[in-house]
PDB file of N, CA and C in Angstrom:
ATOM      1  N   UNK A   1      11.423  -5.463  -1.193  1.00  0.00           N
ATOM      2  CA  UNK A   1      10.611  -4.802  -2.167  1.00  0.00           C
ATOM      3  C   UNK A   1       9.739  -5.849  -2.850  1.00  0.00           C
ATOM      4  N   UNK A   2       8.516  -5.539  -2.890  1.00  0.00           N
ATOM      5  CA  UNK A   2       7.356  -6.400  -3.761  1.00  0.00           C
ATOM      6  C   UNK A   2       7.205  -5.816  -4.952  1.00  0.00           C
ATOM      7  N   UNK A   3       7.086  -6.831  -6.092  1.00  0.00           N
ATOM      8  CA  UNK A   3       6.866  -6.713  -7.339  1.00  0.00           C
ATOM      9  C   UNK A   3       5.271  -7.283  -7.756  1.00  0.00           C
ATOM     10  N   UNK A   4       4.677  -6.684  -8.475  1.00  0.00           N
ATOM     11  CA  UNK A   4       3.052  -7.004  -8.267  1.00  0.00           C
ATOM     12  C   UNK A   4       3.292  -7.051 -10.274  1.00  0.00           C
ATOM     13  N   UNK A   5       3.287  -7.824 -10.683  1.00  0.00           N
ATOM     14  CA  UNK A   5       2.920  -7.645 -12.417  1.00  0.00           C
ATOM     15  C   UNK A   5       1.197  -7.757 -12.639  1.00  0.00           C
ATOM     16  N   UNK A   6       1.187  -6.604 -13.411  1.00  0.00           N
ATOM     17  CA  UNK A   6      -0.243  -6.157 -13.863  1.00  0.00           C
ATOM     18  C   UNK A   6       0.199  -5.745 -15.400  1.00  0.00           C
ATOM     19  N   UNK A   7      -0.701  -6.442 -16.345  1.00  0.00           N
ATOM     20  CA  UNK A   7      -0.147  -6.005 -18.043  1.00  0.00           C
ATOM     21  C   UNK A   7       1.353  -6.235 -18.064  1.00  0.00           C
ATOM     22  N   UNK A   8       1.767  -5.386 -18.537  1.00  0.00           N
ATOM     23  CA  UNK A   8       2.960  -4.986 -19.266  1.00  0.00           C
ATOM     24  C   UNK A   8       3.772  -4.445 -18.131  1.00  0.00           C
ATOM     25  N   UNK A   9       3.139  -4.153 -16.947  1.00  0.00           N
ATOM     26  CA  UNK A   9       3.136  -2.644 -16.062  1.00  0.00           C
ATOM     27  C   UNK A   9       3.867  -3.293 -14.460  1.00  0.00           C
ATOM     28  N   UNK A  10       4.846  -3.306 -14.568  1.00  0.00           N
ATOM     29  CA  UNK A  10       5.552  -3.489 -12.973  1.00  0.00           C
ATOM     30  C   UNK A  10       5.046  -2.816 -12.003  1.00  0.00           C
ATOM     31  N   UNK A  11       4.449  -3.008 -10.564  1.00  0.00           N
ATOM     32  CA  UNK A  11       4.555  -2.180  -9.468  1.00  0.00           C
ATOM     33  C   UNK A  11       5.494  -2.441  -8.469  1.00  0.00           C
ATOM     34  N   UNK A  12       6.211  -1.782  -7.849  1.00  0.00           N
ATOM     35  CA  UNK A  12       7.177  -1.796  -7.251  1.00  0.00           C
ATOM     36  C   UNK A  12       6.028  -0.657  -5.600  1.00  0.00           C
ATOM     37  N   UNK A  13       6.314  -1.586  -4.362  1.00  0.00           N
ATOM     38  CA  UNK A  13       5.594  -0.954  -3.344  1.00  0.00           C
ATOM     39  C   UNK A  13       6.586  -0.908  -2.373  1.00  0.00           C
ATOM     40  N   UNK A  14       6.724   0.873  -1.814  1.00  0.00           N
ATOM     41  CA  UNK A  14       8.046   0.949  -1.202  1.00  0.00           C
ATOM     42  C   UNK A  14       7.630   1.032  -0.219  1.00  0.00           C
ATOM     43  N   UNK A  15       8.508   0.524   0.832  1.00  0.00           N
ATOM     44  CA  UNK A  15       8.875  -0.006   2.401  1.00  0.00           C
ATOM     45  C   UNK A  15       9.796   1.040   2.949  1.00  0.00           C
ATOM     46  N   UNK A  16       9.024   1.803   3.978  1.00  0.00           N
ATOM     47  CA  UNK A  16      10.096   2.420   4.507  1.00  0.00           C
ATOM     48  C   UNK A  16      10.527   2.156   5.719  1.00  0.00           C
ATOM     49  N   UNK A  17      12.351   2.352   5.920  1.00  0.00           N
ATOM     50  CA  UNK A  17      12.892   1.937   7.322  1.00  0.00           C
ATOM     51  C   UNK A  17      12.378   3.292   8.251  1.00  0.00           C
ATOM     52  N   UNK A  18      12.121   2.771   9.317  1.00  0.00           N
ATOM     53  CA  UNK A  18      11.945   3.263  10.740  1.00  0.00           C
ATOM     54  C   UNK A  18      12.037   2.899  12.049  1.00  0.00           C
ATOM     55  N   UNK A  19      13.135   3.347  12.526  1.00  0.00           N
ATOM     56  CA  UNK A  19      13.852   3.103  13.616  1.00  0.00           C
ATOM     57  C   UNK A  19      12.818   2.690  14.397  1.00  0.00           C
ATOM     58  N   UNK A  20      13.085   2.118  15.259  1.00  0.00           N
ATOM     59  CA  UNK A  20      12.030   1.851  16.599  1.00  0.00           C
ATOM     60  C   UNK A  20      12.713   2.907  17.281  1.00  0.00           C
ATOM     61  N   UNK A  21      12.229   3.437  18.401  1.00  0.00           N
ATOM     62  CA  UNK A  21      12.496   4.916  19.233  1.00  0.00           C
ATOM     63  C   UNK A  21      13.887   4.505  20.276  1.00  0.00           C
ATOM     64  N   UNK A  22      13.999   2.758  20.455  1.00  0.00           N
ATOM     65  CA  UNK A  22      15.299   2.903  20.958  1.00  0.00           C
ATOM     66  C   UNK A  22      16.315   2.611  20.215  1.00  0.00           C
ATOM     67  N   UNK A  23      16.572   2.679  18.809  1.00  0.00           N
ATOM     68  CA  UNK A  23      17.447   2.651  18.025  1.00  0.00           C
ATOM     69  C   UNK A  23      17.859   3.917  17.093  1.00  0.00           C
ATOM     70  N   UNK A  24      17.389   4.771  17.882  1.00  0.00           N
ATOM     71  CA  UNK A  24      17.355   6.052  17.407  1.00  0.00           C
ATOM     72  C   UNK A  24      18.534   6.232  17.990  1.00  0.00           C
ATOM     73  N   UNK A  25      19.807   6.435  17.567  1.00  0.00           N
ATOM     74  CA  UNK A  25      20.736   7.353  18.146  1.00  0.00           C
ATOM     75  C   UNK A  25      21.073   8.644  17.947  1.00  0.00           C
ATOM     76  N   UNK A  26      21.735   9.121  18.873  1.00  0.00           N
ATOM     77  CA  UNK A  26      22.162  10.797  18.839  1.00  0.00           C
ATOM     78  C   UNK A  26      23.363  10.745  18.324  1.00  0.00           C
ATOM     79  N   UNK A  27      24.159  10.361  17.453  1.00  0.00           N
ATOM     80  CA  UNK A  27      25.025  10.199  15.984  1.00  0.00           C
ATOM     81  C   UNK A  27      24.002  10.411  14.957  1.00  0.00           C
ATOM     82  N   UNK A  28      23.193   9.399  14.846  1.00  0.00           N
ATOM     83  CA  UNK A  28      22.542   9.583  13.270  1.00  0.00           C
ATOM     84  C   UNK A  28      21.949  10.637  13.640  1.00  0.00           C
ATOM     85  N   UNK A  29      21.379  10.869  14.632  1.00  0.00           N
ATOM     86  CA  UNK A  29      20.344  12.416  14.399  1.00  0.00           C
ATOM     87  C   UNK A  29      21.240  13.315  14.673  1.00  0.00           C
ATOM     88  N   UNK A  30      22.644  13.621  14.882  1.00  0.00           N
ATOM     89  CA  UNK A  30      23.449  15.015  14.605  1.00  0.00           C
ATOM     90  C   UNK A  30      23.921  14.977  13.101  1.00  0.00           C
ATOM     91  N   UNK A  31      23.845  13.711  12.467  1.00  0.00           N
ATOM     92  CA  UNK A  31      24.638  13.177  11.329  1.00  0.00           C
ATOM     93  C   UNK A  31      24.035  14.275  10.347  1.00  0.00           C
ATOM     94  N   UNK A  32      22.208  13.636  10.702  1.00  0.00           N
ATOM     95  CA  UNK A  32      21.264  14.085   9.986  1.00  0.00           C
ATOM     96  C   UNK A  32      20.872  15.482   9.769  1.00  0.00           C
ATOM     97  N   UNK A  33      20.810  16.442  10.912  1.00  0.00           N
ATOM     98  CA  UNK A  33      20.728  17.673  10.744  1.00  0.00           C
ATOM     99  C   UNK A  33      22.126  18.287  11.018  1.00  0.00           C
ATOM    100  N   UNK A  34      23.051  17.576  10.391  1.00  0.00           N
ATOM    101  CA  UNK A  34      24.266  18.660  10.119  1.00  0.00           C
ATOM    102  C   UNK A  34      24.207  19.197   8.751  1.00  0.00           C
ATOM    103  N   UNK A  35      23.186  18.963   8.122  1.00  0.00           N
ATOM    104  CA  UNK A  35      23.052  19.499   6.246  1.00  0.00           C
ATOM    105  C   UNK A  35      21.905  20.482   6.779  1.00  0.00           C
ATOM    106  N   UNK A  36      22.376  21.585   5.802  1.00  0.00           N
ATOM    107  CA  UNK A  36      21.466  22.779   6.336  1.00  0.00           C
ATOM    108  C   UNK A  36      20.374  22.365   5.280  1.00  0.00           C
ATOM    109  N   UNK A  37      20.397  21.835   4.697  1.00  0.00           N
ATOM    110  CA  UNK A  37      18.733  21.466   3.964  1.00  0.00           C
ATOM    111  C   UNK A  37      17.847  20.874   5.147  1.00  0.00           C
ATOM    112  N   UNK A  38      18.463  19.821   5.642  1.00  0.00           N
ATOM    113  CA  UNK A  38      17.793  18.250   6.135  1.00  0.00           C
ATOM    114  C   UNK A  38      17.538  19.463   7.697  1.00  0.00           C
ATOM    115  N   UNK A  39      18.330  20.268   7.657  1.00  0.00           N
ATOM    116  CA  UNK A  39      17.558  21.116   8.966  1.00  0.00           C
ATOM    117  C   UNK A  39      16.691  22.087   8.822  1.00  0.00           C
ATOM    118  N   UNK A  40      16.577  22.451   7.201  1.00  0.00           N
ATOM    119  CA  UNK A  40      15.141  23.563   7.219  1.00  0.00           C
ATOM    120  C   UNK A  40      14.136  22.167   7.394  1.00  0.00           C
ATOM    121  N   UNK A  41      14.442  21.008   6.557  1.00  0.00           N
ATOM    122  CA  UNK A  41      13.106  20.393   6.273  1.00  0.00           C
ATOM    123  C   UNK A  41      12.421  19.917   7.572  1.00  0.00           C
ATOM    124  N   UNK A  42      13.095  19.764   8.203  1.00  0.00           N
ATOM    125  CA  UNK A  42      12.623  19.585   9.914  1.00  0.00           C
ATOM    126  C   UNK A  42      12.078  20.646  11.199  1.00  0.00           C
ATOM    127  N   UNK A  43      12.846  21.793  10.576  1.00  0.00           N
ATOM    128  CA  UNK A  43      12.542  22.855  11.039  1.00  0.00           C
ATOM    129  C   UNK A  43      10.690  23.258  10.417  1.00  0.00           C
ATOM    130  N   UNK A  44      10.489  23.422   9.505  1.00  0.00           N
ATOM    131  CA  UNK A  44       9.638  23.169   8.339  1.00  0.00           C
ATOM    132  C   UNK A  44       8.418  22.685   8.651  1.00  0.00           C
ATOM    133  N   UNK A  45       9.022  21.433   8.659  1.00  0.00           N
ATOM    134  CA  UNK A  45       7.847  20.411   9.202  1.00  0.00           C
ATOM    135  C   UNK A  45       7.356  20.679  11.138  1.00  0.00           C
ATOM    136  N   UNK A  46       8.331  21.434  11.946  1.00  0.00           N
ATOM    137  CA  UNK A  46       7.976  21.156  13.011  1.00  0.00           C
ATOM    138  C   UNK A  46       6.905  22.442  13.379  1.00  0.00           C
ATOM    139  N   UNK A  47       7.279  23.260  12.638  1.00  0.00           N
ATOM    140  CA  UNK A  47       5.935  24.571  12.284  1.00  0.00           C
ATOM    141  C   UNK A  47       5.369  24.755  11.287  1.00  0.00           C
ATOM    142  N   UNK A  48       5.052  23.322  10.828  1.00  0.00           N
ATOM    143  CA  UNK A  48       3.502  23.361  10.593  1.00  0.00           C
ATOM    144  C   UNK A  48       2.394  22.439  11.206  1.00  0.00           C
ATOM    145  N   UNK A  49       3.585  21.542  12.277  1.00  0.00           N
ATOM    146  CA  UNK A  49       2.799  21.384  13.237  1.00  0.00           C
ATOM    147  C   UNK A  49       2.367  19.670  12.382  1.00  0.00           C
ATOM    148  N   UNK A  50       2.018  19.204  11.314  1.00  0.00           N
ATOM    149  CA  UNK A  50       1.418  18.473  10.680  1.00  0.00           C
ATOM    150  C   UNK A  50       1.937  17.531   9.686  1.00  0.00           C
ATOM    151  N   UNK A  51       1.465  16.626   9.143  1.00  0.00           N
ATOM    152  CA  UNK A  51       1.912  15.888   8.268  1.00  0.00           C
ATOM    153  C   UNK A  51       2.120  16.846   6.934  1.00  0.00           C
ATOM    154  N   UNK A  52       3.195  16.881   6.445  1.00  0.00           N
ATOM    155  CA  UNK A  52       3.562  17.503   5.470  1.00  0.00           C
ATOM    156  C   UNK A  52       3.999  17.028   3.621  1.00  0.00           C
ATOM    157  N   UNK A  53       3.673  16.774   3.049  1.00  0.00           N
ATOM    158  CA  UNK A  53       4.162  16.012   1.439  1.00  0.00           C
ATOM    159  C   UNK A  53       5.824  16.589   1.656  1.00  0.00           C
ATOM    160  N   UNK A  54       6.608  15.629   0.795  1.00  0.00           N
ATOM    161  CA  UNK A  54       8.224  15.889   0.412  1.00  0.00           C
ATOM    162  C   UNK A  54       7.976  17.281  -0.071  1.00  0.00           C
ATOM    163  N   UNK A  55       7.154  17.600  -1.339  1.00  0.00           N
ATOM    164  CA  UNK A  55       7.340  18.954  -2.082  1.00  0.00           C
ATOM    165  C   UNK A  55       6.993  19.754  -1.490  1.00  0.00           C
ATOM    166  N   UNK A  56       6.323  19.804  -0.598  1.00  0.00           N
ATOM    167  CA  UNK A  56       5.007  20.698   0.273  1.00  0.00           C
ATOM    168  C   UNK A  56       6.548  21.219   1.425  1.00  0.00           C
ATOM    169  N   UNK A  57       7.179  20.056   2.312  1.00  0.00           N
ATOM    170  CA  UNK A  57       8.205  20.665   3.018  1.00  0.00           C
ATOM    171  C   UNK A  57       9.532  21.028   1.817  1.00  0.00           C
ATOM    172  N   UNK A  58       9.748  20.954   0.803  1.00  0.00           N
ATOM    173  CA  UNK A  58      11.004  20.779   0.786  1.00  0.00           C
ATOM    174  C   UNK A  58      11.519  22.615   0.731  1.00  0.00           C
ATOM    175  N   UNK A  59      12.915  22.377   1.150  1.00  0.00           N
ATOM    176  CA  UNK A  59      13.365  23.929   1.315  1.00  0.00           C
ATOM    177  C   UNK A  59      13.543  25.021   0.275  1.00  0.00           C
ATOM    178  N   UNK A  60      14.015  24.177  -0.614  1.00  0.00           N
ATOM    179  CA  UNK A  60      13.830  24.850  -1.733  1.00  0.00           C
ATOM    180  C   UNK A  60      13.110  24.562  -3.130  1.00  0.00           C
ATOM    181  N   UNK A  61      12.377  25.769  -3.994  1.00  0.00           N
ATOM    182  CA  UNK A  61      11.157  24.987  -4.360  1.00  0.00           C
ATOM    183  C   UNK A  61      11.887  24.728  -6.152  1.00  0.00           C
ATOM    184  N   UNK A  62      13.458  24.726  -6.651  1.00  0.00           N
ATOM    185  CA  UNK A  62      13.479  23.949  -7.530  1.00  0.00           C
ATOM    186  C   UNK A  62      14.633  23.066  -7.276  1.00  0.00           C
ATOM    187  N   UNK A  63      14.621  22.156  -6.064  1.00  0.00           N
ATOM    188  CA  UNK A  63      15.148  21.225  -5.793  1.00  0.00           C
ATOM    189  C   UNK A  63      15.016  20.227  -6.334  1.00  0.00           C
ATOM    190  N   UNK A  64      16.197  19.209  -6.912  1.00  0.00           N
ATOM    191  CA  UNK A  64      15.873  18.070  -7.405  1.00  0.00           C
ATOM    192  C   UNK A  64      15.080  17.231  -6.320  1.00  0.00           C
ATOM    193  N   UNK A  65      13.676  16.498  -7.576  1.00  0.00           N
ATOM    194  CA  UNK A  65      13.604  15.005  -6.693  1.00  0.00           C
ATOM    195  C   UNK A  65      14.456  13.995  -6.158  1.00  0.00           C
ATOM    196  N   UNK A  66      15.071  13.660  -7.047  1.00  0.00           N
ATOM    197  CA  UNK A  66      16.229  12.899  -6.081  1.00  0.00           C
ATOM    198  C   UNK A  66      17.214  13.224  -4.937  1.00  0.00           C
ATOM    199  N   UNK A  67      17.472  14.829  -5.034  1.00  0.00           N
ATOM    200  CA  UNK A  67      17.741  15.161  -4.030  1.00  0.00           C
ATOM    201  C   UNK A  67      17.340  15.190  -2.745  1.00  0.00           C
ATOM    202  N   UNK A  68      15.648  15.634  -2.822  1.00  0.00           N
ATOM    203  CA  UNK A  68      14.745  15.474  -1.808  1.00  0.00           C
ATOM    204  C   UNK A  68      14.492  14.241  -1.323  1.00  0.00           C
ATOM    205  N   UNK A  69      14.349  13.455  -2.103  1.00  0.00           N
ATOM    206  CA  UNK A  69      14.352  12.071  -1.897  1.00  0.00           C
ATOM    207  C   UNK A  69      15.238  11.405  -0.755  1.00  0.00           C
ATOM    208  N   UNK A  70      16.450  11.848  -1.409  1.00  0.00           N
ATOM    209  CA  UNK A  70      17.791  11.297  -0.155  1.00  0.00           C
ATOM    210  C   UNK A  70      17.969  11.760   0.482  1.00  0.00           C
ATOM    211  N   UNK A  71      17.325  13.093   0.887  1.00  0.00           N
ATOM    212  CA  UNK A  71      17.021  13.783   2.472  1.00  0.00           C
ATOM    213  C   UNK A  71      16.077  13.336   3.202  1.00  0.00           C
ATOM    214  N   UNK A  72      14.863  13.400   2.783  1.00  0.00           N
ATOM    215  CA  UNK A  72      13.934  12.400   3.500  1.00  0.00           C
ATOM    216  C   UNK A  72      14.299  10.937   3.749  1.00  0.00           C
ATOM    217  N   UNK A  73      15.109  10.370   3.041  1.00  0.00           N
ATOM    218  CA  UNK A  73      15.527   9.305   3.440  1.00  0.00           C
ATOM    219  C   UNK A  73      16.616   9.100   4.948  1.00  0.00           C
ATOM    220  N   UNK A  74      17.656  10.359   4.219  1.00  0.00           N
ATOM    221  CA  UNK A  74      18.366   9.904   5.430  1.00  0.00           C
ATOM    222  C   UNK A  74      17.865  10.312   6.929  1.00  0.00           C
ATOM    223  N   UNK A  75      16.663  11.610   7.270  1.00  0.00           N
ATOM    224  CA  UNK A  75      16.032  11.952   8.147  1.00  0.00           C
ATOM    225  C   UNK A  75      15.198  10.866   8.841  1.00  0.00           C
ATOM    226  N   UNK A  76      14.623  10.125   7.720  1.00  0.00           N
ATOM    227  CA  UNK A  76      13.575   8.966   7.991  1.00  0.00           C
ATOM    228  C   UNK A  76      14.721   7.337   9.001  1.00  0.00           C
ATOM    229  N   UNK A  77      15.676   7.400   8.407  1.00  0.00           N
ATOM    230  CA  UNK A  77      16.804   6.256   8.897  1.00  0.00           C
ATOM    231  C   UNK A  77      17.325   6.612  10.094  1.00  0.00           C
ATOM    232  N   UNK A  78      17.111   8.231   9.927  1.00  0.00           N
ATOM    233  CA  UNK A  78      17.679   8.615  11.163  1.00  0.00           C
ATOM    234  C   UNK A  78      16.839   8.274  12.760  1.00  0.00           C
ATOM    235  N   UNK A  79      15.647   8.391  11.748  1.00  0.00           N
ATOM    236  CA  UNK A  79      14.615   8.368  13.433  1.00  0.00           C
ATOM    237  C   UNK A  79      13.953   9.628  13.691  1.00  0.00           C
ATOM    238  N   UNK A  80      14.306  10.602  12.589  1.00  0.00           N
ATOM    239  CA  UNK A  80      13.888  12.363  12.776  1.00  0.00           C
ATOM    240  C   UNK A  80      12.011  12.013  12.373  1.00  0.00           C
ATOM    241  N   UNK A  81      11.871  11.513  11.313  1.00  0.00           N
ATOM    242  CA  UNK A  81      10.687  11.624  10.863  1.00  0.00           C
ATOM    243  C   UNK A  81      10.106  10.515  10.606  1.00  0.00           C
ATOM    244  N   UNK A  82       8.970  10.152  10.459  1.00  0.00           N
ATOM    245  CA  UNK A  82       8.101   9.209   9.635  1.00  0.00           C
ATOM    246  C   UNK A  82       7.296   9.804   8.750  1.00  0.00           C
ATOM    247  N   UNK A  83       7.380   8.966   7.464  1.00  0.00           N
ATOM    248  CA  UNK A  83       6.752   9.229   6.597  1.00  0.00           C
ATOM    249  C   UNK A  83       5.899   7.620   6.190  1.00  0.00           C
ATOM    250  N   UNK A  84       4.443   8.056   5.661  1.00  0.00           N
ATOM    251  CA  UNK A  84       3.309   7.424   4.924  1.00  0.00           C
ATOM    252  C   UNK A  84       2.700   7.941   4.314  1.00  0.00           C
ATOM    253  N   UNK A  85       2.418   6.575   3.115  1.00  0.00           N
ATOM    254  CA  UNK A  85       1.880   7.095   1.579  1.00  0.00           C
ATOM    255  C   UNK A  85       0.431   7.223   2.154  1.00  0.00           C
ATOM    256  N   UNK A  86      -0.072   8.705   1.021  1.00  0.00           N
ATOM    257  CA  UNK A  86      -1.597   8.988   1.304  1.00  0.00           C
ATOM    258  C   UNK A  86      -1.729   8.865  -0.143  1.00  0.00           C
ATOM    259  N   UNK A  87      -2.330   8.159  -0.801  1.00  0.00           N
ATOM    260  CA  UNK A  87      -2.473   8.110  -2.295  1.00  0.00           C
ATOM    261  C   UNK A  87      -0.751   8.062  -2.975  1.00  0.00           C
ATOM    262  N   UNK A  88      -0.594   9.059  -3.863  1.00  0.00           N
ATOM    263  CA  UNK A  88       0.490   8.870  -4.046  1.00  0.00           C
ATOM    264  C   UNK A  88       1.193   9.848  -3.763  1.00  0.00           C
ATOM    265  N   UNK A  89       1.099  10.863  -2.801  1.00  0.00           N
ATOM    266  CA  UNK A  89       2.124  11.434  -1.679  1.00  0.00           C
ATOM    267  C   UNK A  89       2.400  10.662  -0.694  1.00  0.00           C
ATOM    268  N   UNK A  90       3.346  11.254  -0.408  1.00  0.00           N
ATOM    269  CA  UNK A  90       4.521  10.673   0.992  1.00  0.00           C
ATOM    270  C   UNK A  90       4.226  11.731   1.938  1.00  0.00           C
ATOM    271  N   UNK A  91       3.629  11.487   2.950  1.00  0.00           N
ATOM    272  CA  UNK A  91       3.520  12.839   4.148  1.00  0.00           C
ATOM    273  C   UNK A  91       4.228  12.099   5.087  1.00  0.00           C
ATOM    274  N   UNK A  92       4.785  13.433   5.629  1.00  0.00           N
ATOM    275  CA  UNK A  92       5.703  13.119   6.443  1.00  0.00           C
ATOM    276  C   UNK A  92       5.610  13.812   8.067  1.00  0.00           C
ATOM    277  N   UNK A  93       6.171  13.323   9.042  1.00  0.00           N
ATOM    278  CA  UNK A  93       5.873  14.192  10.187  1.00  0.00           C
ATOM    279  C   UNK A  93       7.268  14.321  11.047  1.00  0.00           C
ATOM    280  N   UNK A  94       7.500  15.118  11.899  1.00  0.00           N
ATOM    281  CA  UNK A  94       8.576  15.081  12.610  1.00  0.00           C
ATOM    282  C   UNK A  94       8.559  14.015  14.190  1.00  0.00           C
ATOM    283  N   UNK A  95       9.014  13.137  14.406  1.00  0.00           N
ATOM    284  CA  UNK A  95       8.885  12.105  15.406  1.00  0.00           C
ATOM    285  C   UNK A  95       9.050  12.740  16.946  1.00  0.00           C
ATOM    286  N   UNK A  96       8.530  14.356  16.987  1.00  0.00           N
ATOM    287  CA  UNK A  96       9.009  14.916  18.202  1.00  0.00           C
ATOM    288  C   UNK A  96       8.793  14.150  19.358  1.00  0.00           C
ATOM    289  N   UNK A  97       7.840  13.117  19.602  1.00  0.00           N
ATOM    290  CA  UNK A  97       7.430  12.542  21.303  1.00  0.00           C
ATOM    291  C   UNK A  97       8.862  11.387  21.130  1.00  0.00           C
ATOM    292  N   UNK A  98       9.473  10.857  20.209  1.00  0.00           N
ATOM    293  CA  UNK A  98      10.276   9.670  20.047  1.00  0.00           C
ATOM    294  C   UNK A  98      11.404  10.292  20.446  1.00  0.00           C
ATOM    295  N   UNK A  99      11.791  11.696  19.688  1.00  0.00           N
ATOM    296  CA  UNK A  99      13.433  12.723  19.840  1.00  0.00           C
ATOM    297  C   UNK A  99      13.056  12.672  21.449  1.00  0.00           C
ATOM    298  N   UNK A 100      12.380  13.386  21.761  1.00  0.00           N
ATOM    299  CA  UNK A 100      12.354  14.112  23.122  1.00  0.00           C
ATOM    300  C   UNK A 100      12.379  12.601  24.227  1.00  0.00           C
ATOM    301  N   UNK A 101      11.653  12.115  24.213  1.00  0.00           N
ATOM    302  CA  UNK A 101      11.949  10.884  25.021  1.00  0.00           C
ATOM    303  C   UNK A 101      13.706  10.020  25.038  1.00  0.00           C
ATOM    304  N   UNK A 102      14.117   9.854  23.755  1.00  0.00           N
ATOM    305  CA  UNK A 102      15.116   9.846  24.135  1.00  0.00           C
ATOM    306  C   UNK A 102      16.572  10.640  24.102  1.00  0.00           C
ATOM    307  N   UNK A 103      16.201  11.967  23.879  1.00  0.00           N
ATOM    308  CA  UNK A 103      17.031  13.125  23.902  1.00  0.00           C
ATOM    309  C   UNK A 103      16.654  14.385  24.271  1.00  0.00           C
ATOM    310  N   UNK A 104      16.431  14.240  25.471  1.00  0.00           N
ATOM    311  CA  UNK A 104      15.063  15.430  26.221  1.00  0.00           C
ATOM    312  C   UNK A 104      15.486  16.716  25.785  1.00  0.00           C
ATOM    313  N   UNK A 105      14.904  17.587  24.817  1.00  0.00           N
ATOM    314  CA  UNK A 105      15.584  18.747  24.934  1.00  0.00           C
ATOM    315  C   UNK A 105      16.664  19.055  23.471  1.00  0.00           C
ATOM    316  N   UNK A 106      16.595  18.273  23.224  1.00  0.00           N
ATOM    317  CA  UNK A 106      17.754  18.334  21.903  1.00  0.00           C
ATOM    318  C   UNK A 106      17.091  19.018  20.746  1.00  0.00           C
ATOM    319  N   UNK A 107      15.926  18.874  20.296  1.00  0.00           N
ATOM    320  CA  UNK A 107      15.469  19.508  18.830  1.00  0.00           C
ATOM    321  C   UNK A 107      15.232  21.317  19.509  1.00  0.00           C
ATOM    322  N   UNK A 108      14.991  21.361  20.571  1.00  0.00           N
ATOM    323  CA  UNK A 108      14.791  22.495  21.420  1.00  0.00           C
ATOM    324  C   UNK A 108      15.997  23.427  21.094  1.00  0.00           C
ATOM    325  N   UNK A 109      17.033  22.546  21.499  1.00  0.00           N
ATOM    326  CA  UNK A 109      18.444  23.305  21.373  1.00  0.00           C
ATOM    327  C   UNK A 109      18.945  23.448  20.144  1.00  0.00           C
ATOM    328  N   UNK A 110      18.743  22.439  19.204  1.00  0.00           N
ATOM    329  CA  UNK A 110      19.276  22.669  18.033  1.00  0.00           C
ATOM    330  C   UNK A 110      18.523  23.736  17.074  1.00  0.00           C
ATOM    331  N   UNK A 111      17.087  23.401  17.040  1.00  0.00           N
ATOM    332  CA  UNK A 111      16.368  24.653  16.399  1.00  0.00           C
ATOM    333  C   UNK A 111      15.813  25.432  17.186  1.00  0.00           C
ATOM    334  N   UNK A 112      15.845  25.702  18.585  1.00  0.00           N
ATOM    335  CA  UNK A 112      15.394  26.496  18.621  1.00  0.00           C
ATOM    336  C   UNK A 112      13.765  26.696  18.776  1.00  0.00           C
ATOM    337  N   UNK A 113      13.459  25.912  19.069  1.00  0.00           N
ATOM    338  CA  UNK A 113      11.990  25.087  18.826  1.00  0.00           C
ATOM    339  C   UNK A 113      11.279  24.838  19.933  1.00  0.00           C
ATOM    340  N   UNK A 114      10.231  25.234  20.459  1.00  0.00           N
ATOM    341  CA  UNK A 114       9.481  24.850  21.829  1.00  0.00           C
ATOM    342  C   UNK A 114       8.967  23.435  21.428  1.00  0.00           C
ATOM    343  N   UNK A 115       9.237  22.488  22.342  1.00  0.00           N
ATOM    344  CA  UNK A 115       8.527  21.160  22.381  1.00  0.00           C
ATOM    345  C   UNK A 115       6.921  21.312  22.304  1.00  0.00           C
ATOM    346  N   UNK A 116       6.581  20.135  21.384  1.00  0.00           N
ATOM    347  CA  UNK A 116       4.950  20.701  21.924  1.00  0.00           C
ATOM    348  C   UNK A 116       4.441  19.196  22.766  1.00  0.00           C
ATOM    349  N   UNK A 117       3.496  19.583  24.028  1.00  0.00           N
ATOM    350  CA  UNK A 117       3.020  19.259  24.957  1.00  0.00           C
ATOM    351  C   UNK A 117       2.810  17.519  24.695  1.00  0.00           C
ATOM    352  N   UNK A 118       2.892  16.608  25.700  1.00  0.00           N
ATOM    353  CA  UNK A 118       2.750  15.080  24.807  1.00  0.00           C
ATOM    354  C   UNK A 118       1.311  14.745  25.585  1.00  0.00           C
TER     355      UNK A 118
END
């Protein structure tokens, strides 16, 4: 974590972990969508097709931030998603060409979900 002092005023600029696609295992990603939240938010995100904000996917709409927070986190560790800051949202996307390459077929089976074309 980088600390930037400006005034009075700390910035703190967050780093997020992301698996490389062969350290993705199929533990953390059953780990990950065994919480029926962390599986709408993926579900969520995978029909709309697009980069999505935390609040924009989250499942329910008076969910704590911190709650959301440590779902996207553990999805993001998992290898399910990547997320990058656009101003000061976090959009996020579902890593479908990374799942499917190394678990052909798995987000298919679990949600239910047609792969889309690579």
């Amino acid at each position: 974590m980088k600390l930037f002092k400006g005034s009075a005023i700390y910035f703190v600029m967050v780093q997020f972990v992301h698996p490389s696609r062969e350290d993705i295992t199929l533990a953390g990603v059953l780990a990950a969508l065994a919480d029926p939240m962390r599986l709408k938010i993926v579900r969520g995100l995978l029909e709309q097709g697009d980069c999505m904000s935390c609040t924009a996917a989250a499942p329910c709409p008076g969910m704590a931030k911190s709650t959301l927070s440590n779902h996207f986190r553990v999805l993001r560790e998992a290898g399910l998603i990547q997320t990058s800051k656009k101003g000061v949202e976090h959009r996020n996307v579902v890593r479908e060409a990374d799942i499917n390459a190394r678990f052909p077929k798995l987000l298919k089976t679990i949600l239910g979900y047609p792969e889309q074309s690579a």
